[in-house]
Structure formats: C-alpha cells, structure tokens
N, C-alpha and C. Protein backbone atom coordinates (compact mmCIF):
# COMPACT_ATOMS: atom_id res chain seq x y z
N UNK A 1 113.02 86.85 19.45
CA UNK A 1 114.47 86.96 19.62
C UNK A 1 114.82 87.24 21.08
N UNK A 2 114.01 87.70 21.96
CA UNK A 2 114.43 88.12 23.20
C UNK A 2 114.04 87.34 24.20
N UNK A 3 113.54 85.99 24.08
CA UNK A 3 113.06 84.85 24.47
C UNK A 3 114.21 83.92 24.32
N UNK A 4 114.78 84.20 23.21
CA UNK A 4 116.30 83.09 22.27
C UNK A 4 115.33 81.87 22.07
N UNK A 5 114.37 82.35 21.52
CA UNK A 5 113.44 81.17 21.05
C UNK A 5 114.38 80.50 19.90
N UNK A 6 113.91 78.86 20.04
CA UNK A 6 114.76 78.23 19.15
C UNK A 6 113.81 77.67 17.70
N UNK A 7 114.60 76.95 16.70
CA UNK A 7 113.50 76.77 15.30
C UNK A 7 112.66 75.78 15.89
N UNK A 8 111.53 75.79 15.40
CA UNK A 8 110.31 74.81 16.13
C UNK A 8 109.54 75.58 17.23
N UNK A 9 110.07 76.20 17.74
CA UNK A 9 109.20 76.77 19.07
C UNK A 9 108.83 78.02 19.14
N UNK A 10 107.25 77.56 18.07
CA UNK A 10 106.78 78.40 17.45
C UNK A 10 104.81 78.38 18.24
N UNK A 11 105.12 77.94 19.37
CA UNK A 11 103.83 77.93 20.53
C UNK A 11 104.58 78.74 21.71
N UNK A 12 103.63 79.68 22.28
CA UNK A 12 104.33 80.30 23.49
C UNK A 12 102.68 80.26 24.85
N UNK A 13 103.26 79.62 25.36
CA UNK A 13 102.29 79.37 26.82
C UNK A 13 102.61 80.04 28.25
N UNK A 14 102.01 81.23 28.74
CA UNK A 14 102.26 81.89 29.33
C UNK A 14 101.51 82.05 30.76
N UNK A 15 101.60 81.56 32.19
CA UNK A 15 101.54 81.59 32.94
C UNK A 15 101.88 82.13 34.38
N UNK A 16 101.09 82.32 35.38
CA UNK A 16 101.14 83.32 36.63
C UNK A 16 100.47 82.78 37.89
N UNK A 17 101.11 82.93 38.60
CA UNK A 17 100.46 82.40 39.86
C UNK A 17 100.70 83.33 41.22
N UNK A 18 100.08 82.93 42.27
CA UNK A 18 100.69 83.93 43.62
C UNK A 18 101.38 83.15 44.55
N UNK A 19 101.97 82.40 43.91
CA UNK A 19 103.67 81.30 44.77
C UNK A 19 104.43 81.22 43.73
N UNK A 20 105.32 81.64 43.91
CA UNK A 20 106.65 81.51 42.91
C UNK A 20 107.56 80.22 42.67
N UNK A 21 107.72 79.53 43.83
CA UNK A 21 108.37 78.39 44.06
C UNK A 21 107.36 77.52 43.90
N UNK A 22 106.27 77.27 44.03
CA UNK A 22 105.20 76.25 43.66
C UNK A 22 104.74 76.35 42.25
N UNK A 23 105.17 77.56 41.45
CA UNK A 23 105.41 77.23 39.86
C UNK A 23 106.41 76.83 39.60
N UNK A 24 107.47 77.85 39.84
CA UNK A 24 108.62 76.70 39.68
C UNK A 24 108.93 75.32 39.55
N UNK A 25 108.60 74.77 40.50
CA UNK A 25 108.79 73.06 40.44
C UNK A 25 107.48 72.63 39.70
N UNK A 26 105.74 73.25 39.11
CA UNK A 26 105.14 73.21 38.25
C UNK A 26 105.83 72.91 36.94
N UNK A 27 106.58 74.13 36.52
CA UNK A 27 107.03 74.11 35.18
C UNK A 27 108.03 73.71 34.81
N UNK A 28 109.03 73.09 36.19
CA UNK A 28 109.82 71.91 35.66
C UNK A 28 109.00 70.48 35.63
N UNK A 29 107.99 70.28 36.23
CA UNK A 29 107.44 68.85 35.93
C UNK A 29 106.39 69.21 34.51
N UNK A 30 106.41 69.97 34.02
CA UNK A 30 106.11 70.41 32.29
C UNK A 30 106.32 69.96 31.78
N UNK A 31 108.40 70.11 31.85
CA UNK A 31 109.18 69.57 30.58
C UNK A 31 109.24 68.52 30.76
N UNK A 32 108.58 67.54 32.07
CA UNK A 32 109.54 66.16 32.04
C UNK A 32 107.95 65.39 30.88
N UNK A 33 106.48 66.16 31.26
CA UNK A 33 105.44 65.55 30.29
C UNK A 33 105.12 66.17 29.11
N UNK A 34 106.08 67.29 28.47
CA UNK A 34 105.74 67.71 27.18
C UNK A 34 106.85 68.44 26.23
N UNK A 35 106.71 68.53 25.10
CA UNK A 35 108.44 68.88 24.14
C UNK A 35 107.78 69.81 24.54
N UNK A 36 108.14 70.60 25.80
CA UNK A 36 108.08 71.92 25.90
C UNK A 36 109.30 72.59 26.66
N UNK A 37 109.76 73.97 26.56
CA UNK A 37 110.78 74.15 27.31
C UNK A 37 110.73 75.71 28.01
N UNK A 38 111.22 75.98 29.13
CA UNK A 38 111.01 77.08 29.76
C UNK A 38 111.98 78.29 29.45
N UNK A 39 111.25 78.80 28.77
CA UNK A 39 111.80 80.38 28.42
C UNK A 39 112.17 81.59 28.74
N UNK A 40 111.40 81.42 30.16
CA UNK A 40 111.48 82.61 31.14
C UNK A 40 110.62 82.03 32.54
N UNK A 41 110.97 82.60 33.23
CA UNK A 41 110.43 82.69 34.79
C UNK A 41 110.91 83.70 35.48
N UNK A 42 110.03 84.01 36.54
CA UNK A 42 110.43 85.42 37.04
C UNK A 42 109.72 85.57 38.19
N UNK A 43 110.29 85.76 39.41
CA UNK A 43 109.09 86.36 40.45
C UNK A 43 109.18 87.69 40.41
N UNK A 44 108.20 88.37 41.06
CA UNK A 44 108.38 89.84 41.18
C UNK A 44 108.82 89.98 42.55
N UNK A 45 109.48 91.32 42.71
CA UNK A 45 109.25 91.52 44.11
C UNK A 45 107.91 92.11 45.13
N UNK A 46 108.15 91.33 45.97
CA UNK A 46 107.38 91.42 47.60
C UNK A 46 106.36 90.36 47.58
N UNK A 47 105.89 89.72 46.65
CA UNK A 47 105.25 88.56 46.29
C UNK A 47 103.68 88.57 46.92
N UNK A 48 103.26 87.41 46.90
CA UNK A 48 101.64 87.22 47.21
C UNK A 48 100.41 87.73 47.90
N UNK A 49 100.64 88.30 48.70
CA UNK A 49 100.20 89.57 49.47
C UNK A 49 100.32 91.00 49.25
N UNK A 50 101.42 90.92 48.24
CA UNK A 50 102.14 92.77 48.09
C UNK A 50 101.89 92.95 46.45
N UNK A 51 101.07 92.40 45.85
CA UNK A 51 101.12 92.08 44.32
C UNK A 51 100.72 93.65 44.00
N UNK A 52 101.04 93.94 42.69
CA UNK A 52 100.42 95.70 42.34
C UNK A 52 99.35 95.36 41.62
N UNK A 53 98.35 94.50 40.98
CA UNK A 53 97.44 94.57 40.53
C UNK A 53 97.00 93.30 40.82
N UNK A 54 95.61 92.92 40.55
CA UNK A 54 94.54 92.12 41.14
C UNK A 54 94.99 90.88 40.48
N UNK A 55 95.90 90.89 39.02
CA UNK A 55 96.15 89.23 38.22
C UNK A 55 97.37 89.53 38.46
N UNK A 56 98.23 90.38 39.38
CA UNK A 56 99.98 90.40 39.24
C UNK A 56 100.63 89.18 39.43
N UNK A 57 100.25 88.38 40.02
CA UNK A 57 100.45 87.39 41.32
C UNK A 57 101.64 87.44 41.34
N UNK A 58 102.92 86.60 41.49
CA UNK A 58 104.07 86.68 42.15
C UNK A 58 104.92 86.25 41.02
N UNK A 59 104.65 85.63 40.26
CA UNK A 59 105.77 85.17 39.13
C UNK A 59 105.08 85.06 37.59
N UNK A 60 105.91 84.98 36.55
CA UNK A 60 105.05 84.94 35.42
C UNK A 60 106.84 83.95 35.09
N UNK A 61 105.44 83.13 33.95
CA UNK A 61 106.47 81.76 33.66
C UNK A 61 106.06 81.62 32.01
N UNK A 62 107.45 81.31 31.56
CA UNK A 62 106.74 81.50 29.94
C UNK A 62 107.12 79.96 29.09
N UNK A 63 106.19 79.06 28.65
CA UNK A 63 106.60 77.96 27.97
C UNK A 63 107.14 78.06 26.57
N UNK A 64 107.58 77.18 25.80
CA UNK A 64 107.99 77.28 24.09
C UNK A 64 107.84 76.33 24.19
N UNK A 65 106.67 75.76 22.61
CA UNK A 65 106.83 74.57 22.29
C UNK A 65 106.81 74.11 21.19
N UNK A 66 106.91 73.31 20.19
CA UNK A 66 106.36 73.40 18.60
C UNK A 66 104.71 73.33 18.24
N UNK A 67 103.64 73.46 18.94
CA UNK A 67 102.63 73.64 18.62
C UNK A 67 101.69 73.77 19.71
N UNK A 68 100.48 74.42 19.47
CA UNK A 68 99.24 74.28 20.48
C UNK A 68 99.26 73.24 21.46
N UNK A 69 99.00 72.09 21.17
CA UNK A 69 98.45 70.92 21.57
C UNK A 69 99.79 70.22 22.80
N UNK A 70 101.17 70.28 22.08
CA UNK A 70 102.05 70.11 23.01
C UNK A 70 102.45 71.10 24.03
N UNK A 71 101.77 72.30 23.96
CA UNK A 71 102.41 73.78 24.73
C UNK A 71 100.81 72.79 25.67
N UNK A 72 99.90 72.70 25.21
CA UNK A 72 98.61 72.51 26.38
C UNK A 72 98.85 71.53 27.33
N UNK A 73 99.69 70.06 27.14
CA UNK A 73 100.01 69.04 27.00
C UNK A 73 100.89 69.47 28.79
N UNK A 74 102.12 70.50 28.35
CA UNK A 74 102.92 71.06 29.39
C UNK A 74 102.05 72.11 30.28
N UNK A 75 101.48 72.79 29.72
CA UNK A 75 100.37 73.64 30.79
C UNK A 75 99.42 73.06 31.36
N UNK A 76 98.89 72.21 30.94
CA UNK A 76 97.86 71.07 32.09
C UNK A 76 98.94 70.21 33.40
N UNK A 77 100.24 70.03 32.80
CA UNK A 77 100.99 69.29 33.72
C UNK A 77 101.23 70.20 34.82
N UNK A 78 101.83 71.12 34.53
CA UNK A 78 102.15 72.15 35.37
C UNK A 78 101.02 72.73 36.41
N UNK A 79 99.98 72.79 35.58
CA UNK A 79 98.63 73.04 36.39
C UNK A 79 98.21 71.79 37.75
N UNK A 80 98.41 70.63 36.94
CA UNK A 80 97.91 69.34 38.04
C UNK A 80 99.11 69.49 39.09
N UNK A 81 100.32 69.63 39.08
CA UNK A 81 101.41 69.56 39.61
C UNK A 81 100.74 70.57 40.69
N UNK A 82 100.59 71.79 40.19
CA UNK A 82 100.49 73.24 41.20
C UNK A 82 99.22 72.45 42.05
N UNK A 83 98.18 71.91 41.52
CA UNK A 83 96.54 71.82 42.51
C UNK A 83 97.17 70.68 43.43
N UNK A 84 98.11 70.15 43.07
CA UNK A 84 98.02 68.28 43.95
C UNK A 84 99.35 68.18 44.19
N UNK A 85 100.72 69.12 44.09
CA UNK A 85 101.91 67.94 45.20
C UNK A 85 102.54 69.44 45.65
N UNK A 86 102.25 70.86 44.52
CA UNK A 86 103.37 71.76 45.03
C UNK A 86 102.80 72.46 46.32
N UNK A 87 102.77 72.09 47.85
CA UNK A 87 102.60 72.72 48.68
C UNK A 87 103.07 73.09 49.70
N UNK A 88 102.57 74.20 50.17
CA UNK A 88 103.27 74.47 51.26
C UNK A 88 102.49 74.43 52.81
N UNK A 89 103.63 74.59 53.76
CA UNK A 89 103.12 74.52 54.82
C UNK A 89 103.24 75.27 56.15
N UNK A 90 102.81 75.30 56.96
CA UNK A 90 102.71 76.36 57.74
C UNK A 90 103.70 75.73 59.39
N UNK A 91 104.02 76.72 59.79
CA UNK A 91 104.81 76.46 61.26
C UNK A 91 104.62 76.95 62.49
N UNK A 92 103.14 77.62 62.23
CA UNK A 92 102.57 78.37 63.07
C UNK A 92 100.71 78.32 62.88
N UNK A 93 100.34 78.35 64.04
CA UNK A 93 98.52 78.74 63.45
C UNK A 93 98.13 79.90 62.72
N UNK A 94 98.88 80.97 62.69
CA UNK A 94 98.10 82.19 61.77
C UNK A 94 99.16 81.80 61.02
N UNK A 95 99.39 80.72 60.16
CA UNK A 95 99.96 80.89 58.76
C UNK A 95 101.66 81.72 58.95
N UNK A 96 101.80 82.19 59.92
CA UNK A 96 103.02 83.62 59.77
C UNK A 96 104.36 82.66 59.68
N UNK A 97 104.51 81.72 59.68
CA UNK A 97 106.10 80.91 59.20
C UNK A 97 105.54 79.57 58.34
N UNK A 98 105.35 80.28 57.10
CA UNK A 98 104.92 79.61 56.06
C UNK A 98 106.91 78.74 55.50
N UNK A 99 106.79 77.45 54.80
CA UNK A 99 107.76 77.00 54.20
C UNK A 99 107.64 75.92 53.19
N UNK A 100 108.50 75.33 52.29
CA UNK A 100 108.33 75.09 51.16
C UNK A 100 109.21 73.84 51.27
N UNK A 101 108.94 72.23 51.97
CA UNK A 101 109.69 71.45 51.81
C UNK A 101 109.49 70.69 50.85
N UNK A 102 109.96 70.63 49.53
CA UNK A 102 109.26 69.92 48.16
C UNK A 102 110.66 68.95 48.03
N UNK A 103 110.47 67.62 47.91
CA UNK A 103 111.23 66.50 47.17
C UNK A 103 110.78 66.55 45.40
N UNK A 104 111.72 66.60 44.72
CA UNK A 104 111.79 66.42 43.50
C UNK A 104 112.66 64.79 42.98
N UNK A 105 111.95 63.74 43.16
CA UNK A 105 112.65 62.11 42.70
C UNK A 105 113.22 62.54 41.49
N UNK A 106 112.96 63.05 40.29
CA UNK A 106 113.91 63.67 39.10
C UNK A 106 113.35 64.55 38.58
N UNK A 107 114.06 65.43 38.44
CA UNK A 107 114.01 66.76 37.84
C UNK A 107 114.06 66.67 36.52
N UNK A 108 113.53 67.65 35.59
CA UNK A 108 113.16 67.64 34.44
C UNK A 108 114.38 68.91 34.02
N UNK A 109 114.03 69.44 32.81
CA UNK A 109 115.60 70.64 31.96
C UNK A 109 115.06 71.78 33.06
N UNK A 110 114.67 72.28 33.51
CA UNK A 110 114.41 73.49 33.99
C UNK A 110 115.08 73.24 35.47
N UNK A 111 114.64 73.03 35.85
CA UNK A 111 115.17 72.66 37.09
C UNK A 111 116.55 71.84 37.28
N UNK A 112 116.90 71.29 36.51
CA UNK A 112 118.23 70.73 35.92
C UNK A 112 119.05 72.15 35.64
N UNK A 113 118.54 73.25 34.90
CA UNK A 113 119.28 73.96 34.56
C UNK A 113 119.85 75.69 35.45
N UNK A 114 118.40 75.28 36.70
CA UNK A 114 118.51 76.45 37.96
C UNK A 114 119.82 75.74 38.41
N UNK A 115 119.63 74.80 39.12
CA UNK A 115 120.73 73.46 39.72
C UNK A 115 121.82 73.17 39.23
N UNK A 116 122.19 73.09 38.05
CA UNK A 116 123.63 72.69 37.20
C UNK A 116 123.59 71.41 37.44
N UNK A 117 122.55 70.49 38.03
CA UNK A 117 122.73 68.97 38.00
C UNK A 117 121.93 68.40 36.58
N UNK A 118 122.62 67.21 36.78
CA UNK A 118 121.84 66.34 35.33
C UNK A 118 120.21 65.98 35.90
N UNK A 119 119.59 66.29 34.35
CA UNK A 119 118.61 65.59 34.59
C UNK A 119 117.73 65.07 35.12
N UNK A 120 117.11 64.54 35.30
CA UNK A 120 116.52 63.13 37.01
C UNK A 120 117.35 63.21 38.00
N UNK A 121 118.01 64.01 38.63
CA UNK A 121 118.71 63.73 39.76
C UNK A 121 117.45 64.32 40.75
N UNK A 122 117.49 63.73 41.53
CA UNK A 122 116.85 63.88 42.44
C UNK A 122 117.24 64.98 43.80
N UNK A 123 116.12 66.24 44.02
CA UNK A 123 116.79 67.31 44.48
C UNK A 123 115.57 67.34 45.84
N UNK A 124 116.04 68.26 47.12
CA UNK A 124 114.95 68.70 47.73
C UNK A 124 114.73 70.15 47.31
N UNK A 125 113.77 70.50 47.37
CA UNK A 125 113.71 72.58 46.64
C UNK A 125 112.94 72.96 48.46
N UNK A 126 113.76 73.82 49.06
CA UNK A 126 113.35 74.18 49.76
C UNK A 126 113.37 75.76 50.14
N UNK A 127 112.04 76.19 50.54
CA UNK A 127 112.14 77.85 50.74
C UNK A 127 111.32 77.62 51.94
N UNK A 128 111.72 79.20 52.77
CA UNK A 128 111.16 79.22 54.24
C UNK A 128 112.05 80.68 54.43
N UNK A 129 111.15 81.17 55.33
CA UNK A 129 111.81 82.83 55.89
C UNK A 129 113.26 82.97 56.24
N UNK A 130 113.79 83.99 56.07
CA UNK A 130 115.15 84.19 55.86
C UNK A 130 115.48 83.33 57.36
N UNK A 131 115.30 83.65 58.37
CA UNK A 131 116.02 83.38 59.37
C UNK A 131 115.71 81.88 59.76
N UNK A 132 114.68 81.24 60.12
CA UNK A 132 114.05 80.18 60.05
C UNK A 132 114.93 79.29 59.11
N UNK A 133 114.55 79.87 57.61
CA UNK A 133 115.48 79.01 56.77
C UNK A 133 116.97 78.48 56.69
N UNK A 134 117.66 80.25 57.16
CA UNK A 134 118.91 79.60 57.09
C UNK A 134 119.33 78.89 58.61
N UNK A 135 118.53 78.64 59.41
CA UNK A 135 118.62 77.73 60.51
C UNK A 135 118.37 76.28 59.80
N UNK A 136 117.38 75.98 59.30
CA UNK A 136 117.23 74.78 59.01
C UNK A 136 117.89 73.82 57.57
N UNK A 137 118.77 75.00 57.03
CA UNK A 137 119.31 74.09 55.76
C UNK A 137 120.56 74.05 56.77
N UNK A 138 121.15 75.02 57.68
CA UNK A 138 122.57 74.08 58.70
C UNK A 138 122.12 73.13 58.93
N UNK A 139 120.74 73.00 59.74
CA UNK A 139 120.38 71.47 60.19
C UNK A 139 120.31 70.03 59.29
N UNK A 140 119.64 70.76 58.22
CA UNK A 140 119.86 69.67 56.80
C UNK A 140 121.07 69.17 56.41
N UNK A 141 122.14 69.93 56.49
CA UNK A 141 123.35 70.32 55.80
C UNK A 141 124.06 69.21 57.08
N UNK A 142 123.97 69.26 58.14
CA UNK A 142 124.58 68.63 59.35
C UNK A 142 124.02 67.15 59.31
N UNK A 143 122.41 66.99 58.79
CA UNK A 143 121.77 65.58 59.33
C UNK A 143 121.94 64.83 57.57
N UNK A 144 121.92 65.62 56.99
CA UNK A 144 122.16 64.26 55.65
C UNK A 144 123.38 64.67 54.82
N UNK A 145 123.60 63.38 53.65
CA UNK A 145 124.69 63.58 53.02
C UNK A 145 123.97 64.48 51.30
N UNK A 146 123.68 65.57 51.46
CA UNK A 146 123.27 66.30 51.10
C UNK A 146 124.61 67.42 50.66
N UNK A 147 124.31 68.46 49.54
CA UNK A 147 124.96 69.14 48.85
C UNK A 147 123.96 70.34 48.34
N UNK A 148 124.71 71.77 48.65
CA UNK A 148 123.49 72.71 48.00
C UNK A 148 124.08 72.88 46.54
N UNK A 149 123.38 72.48 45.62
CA UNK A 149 123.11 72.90 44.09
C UNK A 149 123.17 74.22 43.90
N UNK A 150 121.95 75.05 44.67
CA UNK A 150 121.63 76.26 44.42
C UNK A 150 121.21 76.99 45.31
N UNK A 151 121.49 78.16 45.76
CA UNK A 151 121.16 79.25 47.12
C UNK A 151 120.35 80.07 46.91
N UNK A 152 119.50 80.62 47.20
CA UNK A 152 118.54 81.56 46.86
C UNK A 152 119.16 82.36 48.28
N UNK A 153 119.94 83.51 48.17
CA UNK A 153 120.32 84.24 49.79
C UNK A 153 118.86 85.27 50.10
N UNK A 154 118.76 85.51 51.57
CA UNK A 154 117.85 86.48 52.04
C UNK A 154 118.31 87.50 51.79
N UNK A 155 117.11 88.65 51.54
CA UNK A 155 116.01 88.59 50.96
C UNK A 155 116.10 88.33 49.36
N UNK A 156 115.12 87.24 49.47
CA UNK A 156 115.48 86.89 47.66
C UNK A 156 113.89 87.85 47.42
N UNK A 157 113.84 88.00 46.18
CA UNK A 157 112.79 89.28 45.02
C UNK A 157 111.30 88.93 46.24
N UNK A 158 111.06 87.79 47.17
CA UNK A 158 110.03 87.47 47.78
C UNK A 158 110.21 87.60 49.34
N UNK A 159 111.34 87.93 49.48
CA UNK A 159 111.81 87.89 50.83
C UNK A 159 111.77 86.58 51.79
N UNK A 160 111.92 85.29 50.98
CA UNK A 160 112.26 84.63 52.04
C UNK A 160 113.99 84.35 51.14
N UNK A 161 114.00 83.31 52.01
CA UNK A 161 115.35 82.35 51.03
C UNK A 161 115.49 80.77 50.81
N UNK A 162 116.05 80.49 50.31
CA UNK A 162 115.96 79.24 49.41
C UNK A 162 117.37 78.14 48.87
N UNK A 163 117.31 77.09 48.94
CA UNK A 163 118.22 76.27 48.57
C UNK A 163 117.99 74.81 47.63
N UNK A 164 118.45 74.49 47.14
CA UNK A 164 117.89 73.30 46.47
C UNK A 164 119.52 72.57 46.87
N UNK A 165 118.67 71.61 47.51
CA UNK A 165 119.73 70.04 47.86
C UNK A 165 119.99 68.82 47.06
N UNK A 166 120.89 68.35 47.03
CA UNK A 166 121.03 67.22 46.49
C UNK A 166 121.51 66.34 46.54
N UNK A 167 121.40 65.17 46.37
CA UNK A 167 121.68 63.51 47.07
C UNK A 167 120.91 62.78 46.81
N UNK A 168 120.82 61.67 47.46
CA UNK A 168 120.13 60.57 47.18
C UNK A 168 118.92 60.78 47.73
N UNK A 169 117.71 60.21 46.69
CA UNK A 169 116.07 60.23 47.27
C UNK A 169 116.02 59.38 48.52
C-alpha cells in the first residue's frame, strides 16, 4: 500500500547504485523493455563518496511488475543501460568537475513522468556542479530551441544540479 502498488504488480525489483542520475535514465529505459513500472526512486543525500555504509550507494530504485521473469526482463535492461550508454564525464584531470550530458531519443513512463512530457519525446538529462551547471544550461538555453521540462536547483540531495531539456533530437 505504501508503494500504491497497482492489481498485477505483484513482482517487486529493487535496486542501488553510487550515481543517481545514471540510474535514473537506467530505470526509465526499463519501462520502455519490460511491463514494468517505477515505484520509487530516491537519492540520498551527499551521494557517492559520502555514502553511510559500504552497499548505501547513492540512490535506491524500486521496480513493480506482474511477475519474476518480466521484473528480470526490466532489471537486466536497466543494468545494460547503466554498464554501456549512462555516463559520465569529466572536465578536469583529477575527475573534480565531473557532468552528466545524457540524450534520451524517447523516453519511456518514468522519465515521461519526472518531465510532464509525453512519452518518446525526446529529452537531454543533464547534471553537472551547481555553478558550472547553471552556467551551461544559460548556454544551452541561449544556443538551441530547447525548453526546461524539469530543474533539479543547487544543492539538489547530491549537491550538484540538474535540468532535463526538451526539443527536437
């Protein structure tokens, strides 16, 4: 009941990682390969480095699905997604201005439903350090015909900040 689990979604698949935003866009490319749907997500605060225990990592993400096999179906997707496209990158040699420029060609219900856009619309999800960041979504915001969906303001629960754009791929 505290999930607002619905009839049928009677599989629960439960996942954690130490990037919050690189599950994120994981467990929306879930729903687009399995009747699965996202129930919860959550980062903690101070994130990947500041975790309070050794499996804390930074977010815990919870699937619903109607059975085993389709909850595995969405947790392998989410998994291949995280090893092979969700990455990030660095703006410096010691790693210290890490950022998160991810294209999403269509978004699946989860990410549809952070966003308030339909469906497959096609979004950029971008995170990067408070100050850094909000320098470069003006620049975004100035160089394309782009629209923010959604703001993540500094300090968000991880301390950077965040926006998801939208327009044409």
């Amino acid at each position: 009941a505290t999930l607002g689990l619905k009839a049928g979604q009677v599989s629960l698949g439960l996942l954690t990682a130490d990037n919050d935003d690189a599950l994120y866009v994981a467990i929306d490319e879930a729903t687009k390969m399995a009747e699965v749907e996202v129930v919860y997500a959550r980062s903690f605060y101070a994130g990947a480095r500041h975790s309070s225990g050794t499996f804390s990592g930074e977010i815990i993400a919870m699937l619903a699905g109607p059975d085993p096999a389709e909850l595995r179906s969405g947790l392998d997707a989410a998994l291949r997604y995280l090893e092979t496209r969700a990455l990030w990158y660095s703006a410096a040699p010691d790693d210290g201005v890490a950022f998160f420029p991810h294209v999403v060609p269509q978004i699946g219900s989860y990410l549809a439903r952070v966003s308030g856009l339909p469906p497959k619309s096609s979004i950029a999800y971008l995170v990067a350090p408070p100050l850094e960041g909000c320098l470069a979504l003006d620049a975004a915001l100035k160089a394309a015909a782009v629209e923010i969906a959604a703001y993540t303001a500094p300090p968000s629960e991880t301390n950077f900040m965040g926006a998801i754009l939208s327009g044409e791929e």
